[in-house]
Protein backbone atom coordinates (compact mmCIF):
# COMPACT_ATOMS: atom_id res chain seq x y z
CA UNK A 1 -20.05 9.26 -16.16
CA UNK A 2 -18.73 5.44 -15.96
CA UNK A 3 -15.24 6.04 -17.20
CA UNK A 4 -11.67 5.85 -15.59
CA UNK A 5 -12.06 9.71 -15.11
CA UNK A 6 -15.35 9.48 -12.91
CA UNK A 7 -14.96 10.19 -9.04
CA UNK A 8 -16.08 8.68 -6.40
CA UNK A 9 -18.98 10.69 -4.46
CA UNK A 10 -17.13 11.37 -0.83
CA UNK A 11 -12.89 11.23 -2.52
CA UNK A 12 -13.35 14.55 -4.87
CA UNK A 13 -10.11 16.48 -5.13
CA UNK A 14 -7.66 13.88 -4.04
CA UNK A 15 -4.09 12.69 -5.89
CA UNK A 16 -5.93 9.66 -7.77
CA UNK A 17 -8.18 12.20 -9.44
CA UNK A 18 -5.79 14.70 -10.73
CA UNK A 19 -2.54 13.14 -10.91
CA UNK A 20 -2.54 9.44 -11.32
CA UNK A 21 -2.64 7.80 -14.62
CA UNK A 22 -6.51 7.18 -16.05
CA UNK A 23 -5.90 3.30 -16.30
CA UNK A 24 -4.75 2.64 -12.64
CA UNK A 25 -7.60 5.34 -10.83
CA UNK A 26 -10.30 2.65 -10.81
CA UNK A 27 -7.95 0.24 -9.17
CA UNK A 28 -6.76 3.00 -6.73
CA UNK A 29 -10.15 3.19 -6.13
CA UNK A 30 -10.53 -0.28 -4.92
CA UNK A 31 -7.50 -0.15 -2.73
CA UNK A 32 -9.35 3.34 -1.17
CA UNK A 33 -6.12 5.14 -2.58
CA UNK A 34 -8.22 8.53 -2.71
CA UNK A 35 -9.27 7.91 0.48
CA UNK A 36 -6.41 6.66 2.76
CA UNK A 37 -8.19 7.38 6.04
CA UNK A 38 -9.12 4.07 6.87
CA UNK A 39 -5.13 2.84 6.01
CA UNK A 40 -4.28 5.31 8.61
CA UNK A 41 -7.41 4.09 11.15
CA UNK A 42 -5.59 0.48 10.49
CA UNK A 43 -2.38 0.94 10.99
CA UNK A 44 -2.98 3.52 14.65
CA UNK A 45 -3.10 0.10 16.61
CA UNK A 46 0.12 -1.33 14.84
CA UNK A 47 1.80 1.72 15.60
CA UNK A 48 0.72 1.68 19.17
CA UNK A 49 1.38 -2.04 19.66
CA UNK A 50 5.12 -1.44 18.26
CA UNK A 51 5.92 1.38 20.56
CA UNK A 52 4.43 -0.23 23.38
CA UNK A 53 6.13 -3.18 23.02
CA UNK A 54 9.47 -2.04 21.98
CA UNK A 55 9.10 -0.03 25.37
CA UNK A 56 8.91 -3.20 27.64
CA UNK A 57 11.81 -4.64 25.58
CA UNK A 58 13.76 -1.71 26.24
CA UNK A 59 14.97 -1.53 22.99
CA UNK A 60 14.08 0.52 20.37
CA UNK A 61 16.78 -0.58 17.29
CA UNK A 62 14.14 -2.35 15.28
CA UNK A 63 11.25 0.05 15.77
CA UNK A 64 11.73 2.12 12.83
CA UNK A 65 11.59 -1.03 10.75
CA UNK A 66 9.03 -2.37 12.52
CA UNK A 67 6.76 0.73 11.84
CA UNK A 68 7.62 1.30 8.16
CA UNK A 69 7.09 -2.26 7.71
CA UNK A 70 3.56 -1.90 9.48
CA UNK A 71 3.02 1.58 7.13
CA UNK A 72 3.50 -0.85 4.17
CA UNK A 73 1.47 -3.43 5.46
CA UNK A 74 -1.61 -1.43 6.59
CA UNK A 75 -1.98 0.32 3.09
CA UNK A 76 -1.74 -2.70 1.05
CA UNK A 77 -3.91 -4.91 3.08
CA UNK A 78 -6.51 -2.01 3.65
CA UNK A 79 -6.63 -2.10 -0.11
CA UNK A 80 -7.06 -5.95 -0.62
CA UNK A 81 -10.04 -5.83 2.44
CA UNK A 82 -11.79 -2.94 0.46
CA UNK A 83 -11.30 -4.49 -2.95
CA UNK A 84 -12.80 -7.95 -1.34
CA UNK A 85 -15.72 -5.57 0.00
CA UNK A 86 -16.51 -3.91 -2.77
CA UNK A 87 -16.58 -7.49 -4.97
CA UNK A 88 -19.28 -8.50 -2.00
CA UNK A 89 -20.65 -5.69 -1.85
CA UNK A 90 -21.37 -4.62 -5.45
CA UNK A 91 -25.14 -4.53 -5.66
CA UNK A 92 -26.22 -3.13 -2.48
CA UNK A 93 -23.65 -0.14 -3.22
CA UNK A 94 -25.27 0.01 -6.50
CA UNK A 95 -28.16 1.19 -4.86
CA UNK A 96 -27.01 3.92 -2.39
CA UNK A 97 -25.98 7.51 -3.50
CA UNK A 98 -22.75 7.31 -2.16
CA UNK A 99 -21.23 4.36 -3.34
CA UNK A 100 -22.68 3.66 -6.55
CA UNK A 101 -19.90 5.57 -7.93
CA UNK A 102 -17.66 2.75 -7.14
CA UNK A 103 -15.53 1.36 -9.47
CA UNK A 104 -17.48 -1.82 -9.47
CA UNK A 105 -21.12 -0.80 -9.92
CA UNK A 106 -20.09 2.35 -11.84
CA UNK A 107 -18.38 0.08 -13.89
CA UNK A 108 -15.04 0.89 -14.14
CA UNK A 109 -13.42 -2.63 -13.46
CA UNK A 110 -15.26 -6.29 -13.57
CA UNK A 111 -15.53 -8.37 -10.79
CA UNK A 112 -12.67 -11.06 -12.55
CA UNK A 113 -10.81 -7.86 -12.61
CA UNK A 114 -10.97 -6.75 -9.26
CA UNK A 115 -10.96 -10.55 -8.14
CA UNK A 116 -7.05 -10.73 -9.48
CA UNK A 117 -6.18 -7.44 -8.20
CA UNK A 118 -7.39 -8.57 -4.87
CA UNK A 119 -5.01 -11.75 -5.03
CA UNK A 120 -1.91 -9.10 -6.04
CA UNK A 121 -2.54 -6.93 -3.06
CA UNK A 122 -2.87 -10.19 -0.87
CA UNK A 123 0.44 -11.41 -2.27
CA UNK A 124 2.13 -8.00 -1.74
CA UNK A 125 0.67 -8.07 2.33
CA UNK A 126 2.07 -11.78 2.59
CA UNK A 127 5.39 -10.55 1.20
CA UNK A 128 5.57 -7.93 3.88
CA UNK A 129 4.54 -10.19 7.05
CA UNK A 130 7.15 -12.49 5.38
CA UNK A 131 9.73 -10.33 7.07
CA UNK A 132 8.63 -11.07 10.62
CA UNK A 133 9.10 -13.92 12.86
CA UNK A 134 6.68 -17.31 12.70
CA UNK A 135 4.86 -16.54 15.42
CA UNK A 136 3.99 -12.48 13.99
CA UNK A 137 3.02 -14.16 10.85
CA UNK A 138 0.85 -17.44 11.80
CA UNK A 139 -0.81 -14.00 14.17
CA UNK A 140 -1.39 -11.73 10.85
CA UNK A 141 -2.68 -15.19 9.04
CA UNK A 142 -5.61 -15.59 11.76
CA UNK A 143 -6.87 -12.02 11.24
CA UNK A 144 -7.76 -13.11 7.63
CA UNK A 145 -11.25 -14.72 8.57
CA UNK A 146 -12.08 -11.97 10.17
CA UNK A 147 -11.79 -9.43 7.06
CA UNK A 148 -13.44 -12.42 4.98
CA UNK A 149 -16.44 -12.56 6.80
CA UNK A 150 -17.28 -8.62 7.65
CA UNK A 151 -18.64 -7.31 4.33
CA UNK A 152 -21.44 -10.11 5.64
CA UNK A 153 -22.17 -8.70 9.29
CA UNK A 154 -24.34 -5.71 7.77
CA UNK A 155 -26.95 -7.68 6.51
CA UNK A 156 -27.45 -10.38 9.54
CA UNK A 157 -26.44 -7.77 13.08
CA UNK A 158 -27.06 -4.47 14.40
CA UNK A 159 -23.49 -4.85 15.57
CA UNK A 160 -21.07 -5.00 12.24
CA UNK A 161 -18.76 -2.31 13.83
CA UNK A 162 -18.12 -5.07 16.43
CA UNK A 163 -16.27 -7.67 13.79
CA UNK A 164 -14.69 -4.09 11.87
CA UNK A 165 -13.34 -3.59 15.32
CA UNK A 166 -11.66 -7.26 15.78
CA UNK A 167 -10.33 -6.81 12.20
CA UNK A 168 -9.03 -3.26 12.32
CA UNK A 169 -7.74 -3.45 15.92
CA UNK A 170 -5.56 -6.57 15.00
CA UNK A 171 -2.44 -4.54 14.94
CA UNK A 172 -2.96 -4.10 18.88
CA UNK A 173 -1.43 -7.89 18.45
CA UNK A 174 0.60 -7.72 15.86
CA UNK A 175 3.39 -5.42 17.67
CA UNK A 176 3.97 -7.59 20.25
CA UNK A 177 4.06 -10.57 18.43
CA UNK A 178 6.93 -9.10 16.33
CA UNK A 179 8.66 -7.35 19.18
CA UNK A 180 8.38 -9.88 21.90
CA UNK A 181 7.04 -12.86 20.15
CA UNK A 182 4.07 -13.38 22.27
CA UNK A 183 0.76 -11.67 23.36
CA UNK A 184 0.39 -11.09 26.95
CA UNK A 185 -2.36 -9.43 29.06
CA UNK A 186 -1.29 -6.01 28.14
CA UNK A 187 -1.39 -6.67 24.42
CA UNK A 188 -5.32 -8.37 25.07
CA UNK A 189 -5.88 -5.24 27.12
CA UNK A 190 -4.73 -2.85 24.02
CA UNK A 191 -6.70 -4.62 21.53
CA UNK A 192 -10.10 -4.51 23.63
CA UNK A 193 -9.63 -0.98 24.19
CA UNK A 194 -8.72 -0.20 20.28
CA UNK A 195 -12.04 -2.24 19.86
CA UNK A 196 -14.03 -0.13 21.82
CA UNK A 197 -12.80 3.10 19.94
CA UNK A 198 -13.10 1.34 16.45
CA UNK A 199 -17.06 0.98 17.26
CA UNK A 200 -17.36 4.87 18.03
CA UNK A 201 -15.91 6.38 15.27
CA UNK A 202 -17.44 3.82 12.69
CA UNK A 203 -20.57 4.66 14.30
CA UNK A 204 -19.83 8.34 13.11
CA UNK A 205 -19.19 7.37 10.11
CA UNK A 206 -22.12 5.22 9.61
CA UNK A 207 -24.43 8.17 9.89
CA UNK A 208 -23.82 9.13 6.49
CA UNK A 209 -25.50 6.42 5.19
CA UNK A 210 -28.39 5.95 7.82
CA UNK A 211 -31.03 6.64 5.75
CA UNK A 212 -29.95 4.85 2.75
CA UNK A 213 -29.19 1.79 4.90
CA UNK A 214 -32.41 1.77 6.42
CA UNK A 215 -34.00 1.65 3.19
CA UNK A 216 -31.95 -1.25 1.24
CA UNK A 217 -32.00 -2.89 4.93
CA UNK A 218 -28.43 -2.59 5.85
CA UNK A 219 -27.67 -2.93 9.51
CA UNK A 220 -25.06 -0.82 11.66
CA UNK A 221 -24.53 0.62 15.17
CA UNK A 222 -25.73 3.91 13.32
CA UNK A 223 -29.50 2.83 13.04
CA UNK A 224 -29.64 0.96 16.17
CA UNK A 225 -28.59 4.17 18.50
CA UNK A 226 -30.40 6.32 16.38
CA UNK A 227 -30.80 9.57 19.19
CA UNK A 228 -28.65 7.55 21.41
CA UNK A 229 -25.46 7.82 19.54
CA UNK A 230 -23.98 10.51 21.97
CA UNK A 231 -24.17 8.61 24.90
CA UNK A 232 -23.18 5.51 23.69
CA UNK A 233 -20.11 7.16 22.13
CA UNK A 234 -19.39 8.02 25.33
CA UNK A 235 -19.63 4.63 26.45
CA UNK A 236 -17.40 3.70 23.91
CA UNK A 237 -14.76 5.89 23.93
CA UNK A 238 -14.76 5.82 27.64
CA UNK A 239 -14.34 2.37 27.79
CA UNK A 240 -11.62 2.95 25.24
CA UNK A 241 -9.50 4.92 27.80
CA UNK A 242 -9.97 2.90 30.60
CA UNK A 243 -8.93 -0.08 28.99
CA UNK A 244 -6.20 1.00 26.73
CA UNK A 245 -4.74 3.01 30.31
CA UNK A 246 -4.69 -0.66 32.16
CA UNK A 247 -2.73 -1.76 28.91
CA UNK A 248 -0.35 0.94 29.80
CA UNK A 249 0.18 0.81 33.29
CA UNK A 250 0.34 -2.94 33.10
CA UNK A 251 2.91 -2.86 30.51
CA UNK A 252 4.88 -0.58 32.61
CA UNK A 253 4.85 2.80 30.24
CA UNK A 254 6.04 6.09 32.27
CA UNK A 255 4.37 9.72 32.27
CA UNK A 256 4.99 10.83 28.21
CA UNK A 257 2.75 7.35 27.54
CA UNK A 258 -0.17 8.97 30.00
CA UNK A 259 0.14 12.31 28.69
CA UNK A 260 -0.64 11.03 24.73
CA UNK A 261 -3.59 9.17 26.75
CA UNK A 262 -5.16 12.03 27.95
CA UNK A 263 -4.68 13.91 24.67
CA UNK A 264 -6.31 11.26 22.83
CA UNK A 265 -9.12 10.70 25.30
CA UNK A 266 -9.35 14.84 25.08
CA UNK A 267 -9.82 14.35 21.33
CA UNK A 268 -12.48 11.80 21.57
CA UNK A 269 -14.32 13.75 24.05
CA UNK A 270 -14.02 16.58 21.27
CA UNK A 271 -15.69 14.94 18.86
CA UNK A 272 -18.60 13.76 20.96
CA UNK A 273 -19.35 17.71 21.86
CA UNK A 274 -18.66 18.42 18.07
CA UNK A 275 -21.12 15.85 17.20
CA UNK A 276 -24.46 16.47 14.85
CA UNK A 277 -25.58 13.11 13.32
CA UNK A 278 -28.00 14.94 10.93
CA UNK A 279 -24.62 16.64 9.08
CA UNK A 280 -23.30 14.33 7.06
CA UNK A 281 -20.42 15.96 6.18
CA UNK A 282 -19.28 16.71 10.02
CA UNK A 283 -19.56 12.84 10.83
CA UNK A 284 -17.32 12.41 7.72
CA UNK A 285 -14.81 15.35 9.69
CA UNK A 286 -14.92 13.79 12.99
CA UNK A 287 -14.48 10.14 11.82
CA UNK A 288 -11.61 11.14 9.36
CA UNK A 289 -10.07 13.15 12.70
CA UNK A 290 -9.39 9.90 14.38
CA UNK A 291 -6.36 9.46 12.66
CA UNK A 292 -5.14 12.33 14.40
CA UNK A 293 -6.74 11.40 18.20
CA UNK A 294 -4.61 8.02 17.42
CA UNK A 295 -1.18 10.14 16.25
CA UNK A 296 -1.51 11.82 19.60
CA UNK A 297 -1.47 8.34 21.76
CA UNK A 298 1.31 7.17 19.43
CA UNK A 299 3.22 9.85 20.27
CA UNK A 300 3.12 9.62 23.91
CA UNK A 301 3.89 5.94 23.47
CA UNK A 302 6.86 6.32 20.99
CA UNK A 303 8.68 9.13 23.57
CA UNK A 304 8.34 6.75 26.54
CA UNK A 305 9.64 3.12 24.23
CA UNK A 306 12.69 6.13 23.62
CA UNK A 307 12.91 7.18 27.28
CA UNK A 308 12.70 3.63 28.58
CA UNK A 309 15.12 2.12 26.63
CA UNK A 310 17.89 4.63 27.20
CA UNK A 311 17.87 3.95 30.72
């Protein structure tokens, strides 16, 4: 089944399925709608950027703005980058089981199609970095060839979760640019570390498609661990901690910030023990579980940006 009504393989029994009208599902679709988990995966480092920032300012009266603003922001342009992937990608996911039922190769929208919904979603992100100051947006405007050139990465490195890290981990910047209007060493620090965790869990997630990419000769971190994945995951998410804590003690954050670091590094050493890279369906659990490890760090980081600025 092509139609408006046809699901994609891995989003069965979401809102865009049951509830949402029949002509705007495939364009859901393309902005991952019925499957927000990467939207959420986005917009962990803005949150964490915000509330870390707002904490060295002291002053927490624009944070709520700041963070619906960043909500906003991380759907929308989530959407555009997977619409722009999908147009790029259309014939290789043609020819793997679990994306072939995207709207594109299943044929539920046209490339022209998706090509102008791409530009509305664009238009829609622009209009919300609009409402921060020049140097916030000229820092959300650099990200841009970053998303433009990742759909590419899989078919020339080993290492496309690198470049999906310096995309999805821009929001490490993007706080303190709109908080503080600059990017210091604790912001760099933040974004390395965010970098580092991006890599493990898209390696998780990349071993649903292992085989498949190894037959249509897609690249990813996935393939090139192969048996190794657990200990590089450890690598990863260790180096994830390490640097994201120097972010936090040079930025100053108090005890609530460490204790949402330790749950988060508790939940990433979870999901290494959890691990089985032959179950597809558990990597999908433990990648989609991120969202949560990150929650857990934002946490911590939003009670000490309260704590500190009521002193």
């Amino acid at each position: 089944m092509s139609g408006p009504a046809a699901r994609v393989a891995d989003a069965t029994g979401n809102w865009v399925d049951t509830r949402a009208p029949s002509w705007s599902r495939p364009y859901l679709r393309l902005s991952r709608l019925d499957r927000p988990i990467g939207s959420w995966l986005l917009l962990m480092p803005c949150w964490w950027s915000a509330a870390l920032a707002a904490g060295i300012a002291g002053d927490v009266r624009q944070l709520p703005v700041t963070l619906a603003l960043f909500f906003a922001g991380a759907f929308v342009m989530r959407g555009a980058g997977c619409t722009w992937n999908d147009i790029t990608d259309r014939d290789l996911d043609a020819r793997v089981e679990r994306t072939r039922s995207r709207p594109i190769p299943a044929g539920q929208v046209s490339v022209p199609q998706a090509a102008v919904f791409l530009v509305v979603q664009a238009l829609i992100g622009l209009a919300v970095l609009l409402q921060f100051n020049h140097f916030a947006v000229m820092t959300g405007i650099a990200s841009l060839l970053i998303v433009a050139v990742y759909p590419f990465m899989k078919r020339i490195t080993w290492w496309p979760q690198i470049v999906l890290g310096l995309a999805f981990s821009w929001g490490a910047l993007m706080g303190f640019a709109v908080t503080l209007g600059r990017i210091d060493a604790s912001a760099l620090l933040l974004y390395l570390g965010s970098i580092a965790w991006v890599i493990g869990y898209d390696t998780i997630y990349a071993h649903q498609d292992a085989e498949d990419d190894a037959l249509i000769g897609i690249k990813s971190t996935a393939l090139l661990f192969g048996a190794r994945t657990r200990p590089a995951l450890m690598a990863f998410y260790a180096a994830a901690v390490v640097l994201i804590g120097a972010a936090l003690a040079l930025a100053g954050a108090r005890w609530p910030a460490g204790i949402g670091l330790a749950a988060f590094a508790a939940h990433l050493v979870w999901q290494i023990r959890r691990l089985d890279i032959s179950d597809p369906a558990l990597c999908l659990r433990i990648f989609k579980s991120n969202r949560d490890a990150g929650l857990l760090l934002f946490a911590g980081l939003l009670v000490d940006a309260v704590m500190r600025a009521s002193l």
